[in-house]
N, C-alpha and C. Protein backbone atom coordinates (compact mmCIF):
# COMPACT_ATOMS: atom_id res chain seq x y z
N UNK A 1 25.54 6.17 1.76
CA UNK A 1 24.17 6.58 1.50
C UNK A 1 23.77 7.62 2.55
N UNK A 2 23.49 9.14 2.03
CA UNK A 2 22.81 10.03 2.76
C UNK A 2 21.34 9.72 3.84
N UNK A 3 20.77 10.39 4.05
CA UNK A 3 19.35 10.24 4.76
C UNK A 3 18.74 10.65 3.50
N UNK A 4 19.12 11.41 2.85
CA UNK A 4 18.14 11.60 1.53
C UNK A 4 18.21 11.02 0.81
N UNK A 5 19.21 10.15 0.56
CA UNK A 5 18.92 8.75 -0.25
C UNK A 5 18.45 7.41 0.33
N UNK A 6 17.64 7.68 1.52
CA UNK A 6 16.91 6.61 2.10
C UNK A 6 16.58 6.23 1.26
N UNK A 7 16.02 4.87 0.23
CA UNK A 7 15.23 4.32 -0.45
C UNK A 7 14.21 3.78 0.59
N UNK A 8 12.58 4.44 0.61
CA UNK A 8 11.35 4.02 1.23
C UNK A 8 10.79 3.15 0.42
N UNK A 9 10.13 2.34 1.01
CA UNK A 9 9.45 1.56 0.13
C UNK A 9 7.87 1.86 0.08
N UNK A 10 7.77 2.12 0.89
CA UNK A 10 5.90 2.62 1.20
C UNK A 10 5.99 4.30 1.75
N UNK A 11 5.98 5.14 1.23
CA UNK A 11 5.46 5.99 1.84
C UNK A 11 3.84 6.76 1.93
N UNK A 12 3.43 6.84 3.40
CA UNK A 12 2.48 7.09 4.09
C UNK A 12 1.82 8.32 3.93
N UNK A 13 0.57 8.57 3.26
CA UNK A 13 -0.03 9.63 3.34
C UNK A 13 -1.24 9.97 4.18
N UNK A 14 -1.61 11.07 4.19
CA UNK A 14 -2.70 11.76 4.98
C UNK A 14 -4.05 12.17 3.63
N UNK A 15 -4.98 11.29 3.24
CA UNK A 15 -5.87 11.70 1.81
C UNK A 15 -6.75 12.81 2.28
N UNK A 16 -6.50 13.49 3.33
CA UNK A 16 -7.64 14.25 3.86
C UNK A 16 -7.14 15.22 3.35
N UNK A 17 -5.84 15.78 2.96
CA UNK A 17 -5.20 16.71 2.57
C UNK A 17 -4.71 16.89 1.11
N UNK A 18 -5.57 15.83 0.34
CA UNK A 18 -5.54 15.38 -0.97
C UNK A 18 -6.79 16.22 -1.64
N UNK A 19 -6.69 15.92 -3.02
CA UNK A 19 -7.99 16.06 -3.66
C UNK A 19 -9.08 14.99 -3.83
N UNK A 20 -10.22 15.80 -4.06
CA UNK A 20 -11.49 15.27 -3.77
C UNK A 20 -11.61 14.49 -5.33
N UNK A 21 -11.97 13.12 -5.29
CA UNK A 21 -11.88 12.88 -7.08
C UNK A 21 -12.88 13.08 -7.69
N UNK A 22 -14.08 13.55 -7.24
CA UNK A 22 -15.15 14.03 -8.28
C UNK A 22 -15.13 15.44 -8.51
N UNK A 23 -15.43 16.40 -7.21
CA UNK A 23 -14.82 17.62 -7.54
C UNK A 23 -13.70 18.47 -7.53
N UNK A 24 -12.63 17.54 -7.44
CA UNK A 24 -11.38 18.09 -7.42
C UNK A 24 -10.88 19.36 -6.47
N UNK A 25 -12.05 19.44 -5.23
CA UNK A 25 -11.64 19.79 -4.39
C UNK A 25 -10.59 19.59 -3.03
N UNK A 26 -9.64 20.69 -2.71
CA UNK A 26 -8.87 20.60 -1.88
C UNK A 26 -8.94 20.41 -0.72
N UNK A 27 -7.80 19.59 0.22
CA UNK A 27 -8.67 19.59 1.42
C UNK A 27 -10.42 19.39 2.14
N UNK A 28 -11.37 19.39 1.51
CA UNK A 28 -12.20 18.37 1.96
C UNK A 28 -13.01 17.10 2.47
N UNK A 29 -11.70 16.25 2.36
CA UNK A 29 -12.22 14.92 2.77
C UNK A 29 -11.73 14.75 4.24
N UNK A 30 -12.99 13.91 4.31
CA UNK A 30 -12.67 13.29 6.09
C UNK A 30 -12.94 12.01 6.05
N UNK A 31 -12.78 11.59 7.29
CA UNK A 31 -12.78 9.55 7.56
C UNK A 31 -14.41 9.71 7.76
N UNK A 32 -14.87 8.23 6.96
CA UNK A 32 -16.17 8.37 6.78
C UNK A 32 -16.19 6.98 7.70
N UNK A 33 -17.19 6.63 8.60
CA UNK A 33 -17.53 5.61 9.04
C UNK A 33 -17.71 4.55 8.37
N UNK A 34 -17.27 2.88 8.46
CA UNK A 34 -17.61 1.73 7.09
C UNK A 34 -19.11 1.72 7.59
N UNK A 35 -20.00 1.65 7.05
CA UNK A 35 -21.58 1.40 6.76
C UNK A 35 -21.92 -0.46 6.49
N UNK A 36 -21.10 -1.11 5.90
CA UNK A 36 -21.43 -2.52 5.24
C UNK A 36 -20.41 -3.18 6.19
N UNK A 37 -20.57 -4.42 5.72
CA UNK A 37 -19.23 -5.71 6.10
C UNK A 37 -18.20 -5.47 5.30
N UNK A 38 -18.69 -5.07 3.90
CA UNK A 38 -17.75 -5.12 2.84
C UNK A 38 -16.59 -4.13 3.42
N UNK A 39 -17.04 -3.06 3.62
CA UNK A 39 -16.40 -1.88 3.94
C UNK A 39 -15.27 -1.63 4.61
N UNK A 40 -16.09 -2.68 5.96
CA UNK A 40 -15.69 -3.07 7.24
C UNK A 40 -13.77 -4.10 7.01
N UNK A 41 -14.18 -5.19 5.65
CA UNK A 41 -13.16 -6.03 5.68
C UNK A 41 -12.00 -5.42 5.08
N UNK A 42 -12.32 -4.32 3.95
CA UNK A 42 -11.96 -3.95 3.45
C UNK A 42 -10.89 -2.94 3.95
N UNK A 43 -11.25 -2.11 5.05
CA UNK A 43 -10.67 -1.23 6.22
C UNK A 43 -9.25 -2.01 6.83
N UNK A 44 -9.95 -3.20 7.07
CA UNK A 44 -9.02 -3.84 8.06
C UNK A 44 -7.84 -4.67 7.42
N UNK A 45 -8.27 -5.38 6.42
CA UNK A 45 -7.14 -6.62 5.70
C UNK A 45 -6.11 -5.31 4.64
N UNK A 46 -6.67 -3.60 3.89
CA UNK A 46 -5.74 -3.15 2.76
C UNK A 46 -5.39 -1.96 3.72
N UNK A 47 -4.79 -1.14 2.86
CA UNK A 47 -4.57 0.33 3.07
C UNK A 47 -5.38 1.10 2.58
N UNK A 48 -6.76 0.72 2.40
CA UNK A 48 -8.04 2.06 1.71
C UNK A 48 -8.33 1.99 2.96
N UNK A 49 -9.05 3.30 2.97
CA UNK A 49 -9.87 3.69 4.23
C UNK A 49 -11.16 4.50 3.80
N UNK A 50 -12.42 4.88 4.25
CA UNK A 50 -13.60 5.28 3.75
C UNK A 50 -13.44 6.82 4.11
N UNK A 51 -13.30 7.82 3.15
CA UNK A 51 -13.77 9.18 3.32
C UNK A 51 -14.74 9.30 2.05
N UNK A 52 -15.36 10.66 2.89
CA UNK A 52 -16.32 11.48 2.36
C UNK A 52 -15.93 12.97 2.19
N UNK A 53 -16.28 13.58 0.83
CA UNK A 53 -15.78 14.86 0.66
C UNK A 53 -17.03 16.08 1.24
N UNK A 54 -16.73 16.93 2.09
CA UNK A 54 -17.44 17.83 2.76
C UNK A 54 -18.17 19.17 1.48
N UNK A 55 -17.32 19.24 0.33
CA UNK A 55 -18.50 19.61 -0.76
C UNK A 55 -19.69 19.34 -1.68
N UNK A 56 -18.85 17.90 -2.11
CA UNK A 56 -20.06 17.22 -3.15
C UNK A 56 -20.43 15.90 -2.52
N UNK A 57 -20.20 15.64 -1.21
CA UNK A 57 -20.79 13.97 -0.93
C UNK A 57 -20.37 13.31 -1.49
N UNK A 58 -19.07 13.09 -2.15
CA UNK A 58 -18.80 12.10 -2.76
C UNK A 58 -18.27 11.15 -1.16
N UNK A 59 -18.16 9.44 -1.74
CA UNK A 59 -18.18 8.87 -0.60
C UNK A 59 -17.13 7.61 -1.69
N UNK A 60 -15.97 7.33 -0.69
CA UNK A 60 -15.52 6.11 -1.54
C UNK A 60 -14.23 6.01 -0.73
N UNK A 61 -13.48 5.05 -1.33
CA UNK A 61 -12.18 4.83 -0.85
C UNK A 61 -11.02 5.20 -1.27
N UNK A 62 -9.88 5.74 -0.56
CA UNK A 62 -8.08 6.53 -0.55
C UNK A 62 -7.50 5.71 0.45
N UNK A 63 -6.24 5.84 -0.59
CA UNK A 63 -5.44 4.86 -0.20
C UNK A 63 -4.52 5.95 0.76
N UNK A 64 -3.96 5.21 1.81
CA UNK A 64 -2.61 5.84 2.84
C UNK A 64 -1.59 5.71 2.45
N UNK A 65 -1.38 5.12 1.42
CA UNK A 65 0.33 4.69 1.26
C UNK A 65 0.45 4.62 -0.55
N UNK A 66 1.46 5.37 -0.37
CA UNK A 66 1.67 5.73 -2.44
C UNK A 66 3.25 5.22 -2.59
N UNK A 67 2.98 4.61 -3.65
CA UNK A 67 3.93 3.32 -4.21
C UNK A 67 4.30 4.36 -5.48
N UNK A 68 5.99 4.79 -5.50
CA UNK A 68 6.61 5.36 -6.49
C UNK A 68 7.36 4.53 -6.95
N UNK A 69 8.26 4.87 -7.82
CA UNK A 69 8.98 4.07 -9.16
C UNK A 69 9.95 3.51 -8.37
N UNK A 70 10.06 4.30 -7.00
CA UNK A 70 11.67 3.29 -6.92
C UNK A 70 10.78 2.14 -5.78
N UNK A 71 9.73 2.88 -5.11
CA UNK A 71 9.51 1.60 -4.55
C UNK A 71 9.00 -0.03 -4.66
N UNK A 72 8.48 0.65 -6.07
CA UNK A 72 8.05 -0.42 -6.97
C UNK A 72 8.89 -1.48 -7.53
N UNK A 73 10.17 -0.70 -7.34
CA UNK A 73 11.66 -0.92 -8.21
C UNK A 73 12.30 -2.28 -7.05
N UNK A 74 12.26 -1.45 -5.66
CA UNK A 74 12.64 -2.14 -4.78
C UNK A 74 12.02 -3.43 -4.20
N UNK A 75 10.44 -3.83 -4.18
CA UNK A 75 9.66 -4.22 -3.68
C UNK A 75 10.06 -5.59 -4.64
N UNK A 76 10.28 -5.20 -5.95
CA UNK A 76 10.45 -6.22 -7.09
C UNK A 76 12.05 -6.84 -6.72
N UNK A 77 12.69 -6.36 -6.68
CA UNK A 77 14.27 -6.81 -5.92
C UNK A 77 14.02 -7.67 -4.90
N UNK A 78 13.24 -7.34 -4.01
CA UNK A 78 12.92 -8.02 -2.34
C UNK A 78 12.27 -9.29 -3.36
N UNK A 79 11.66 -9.49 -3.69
CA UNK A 79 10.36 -10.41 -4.28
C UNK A 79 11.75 -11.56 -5.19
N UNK A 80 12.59 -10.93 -5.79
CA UNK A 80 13.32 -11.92 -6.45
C UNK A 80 14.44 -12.20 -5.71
N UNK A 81 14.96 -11.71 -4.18
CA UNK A 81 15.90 -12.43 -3.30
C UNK A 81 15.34 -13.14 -2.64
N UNK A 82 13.40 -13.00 -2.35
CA UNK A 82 13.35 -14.48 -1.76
C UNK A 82 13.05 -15.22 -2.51
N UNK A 83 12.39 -14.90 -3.74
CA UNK A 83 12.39 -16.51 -4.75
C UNK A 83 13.75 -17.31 -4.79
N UNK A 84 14.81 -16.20 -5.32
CA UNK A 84 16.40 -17.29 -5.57
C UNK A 84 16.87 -17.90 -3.96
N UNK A 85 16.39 -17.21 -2.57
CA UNK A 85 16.96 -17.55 -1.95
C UNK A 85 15.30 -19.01 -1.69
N UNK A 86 14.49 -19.25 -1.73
CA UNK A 86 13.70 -20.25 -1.60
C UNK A 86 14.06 -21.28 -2.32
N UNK A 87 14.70 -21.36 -3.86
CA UNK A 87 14.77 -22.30 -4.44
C UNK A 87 16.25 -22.88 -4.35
N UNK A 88 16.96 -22.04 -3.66
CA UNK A 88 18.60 -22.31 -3.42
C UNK A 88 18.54 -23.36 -1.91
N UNK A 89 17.69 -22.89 -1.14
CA UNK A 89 17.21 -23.76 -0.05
C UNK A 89 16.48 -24.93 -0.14
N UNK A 90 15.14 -25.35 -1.66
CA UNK A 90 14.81 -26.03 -1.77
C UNK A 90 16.00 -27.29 -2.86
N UNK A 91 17.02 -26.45 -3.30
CA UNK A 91 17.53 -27.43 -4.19
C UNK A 91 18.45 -28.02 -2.90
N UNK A 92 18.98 -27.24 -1.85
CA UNK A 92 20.08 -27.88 -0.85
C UNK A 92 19.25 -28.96 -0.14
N UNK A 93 18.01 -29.11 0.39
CA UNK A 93 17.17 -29.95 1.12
C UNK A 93 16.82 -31.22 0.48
N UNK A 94 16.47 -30.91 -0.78
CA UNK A 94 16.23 -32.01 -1.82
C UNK A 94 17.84 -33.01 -1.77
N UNK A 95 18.93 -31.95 -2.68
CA UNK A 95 19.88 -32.93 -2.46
C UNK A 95 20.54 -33.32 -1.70
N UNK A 96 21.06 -32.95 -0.68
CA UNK A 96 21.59 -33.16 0.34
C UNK A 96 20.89 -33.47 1.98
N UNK A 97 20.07 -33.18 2.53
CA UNK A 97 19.27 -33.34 3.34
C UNK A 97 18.56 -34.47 3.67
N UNK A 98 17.74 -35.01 2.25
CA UNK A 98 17.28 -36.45 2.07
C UNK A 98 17.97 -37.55 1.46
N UNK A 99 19.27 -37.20 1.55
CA UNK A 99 20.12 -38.46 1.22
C UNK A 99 20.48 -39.43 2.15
């Protein structure tokens, strides 16, 4: 496997350098301060963050991290080696362990 066939699973963006989703302007958004609690929890527990677009005031949340087909692909692989490996551990404990 090359470096260009890294398979990423999350890759990390910059939305300031994105488009604006009401006016589909370029490059205008910046980090907007959270205003609420909501805002606030919201900042801290996902990957949205609060900008505001410097043409039309639009005000809302962009995400940092964009989920493509393979990472979606991969994330689902990870998700079903720990289920088979959880229930391969719960069937060895059950039978053998508590005997």
């Amino acid at each position: 496997m090359t470096v260009s066939e890294n398979p990423k699973v999350l890759i990390h963006t910059n939305p300031q350098f994105g488009k604006c989703p009401q006016c589909k302007s370029v490059s205008t958004l910046h980090r907007s301060r959270a205003k609420s609690m909501y805002e606030q929890i919201v900042r801290r527990i996902t990957f949205f963050k609060t900008y505001r677009c410097k043409e039309c005031g639009w005000r809302g949340f962009r995400s940092t991290l964009i989920f493509t087909r393979k990472s979606i692909r991969h994330i689902i692989i990870y998700l079903i080696i720990i289920i088979i490996t959880a229930l391969i551990a719960r069937y060895l404990i059950i039978n053998f362990a508590l005997t």
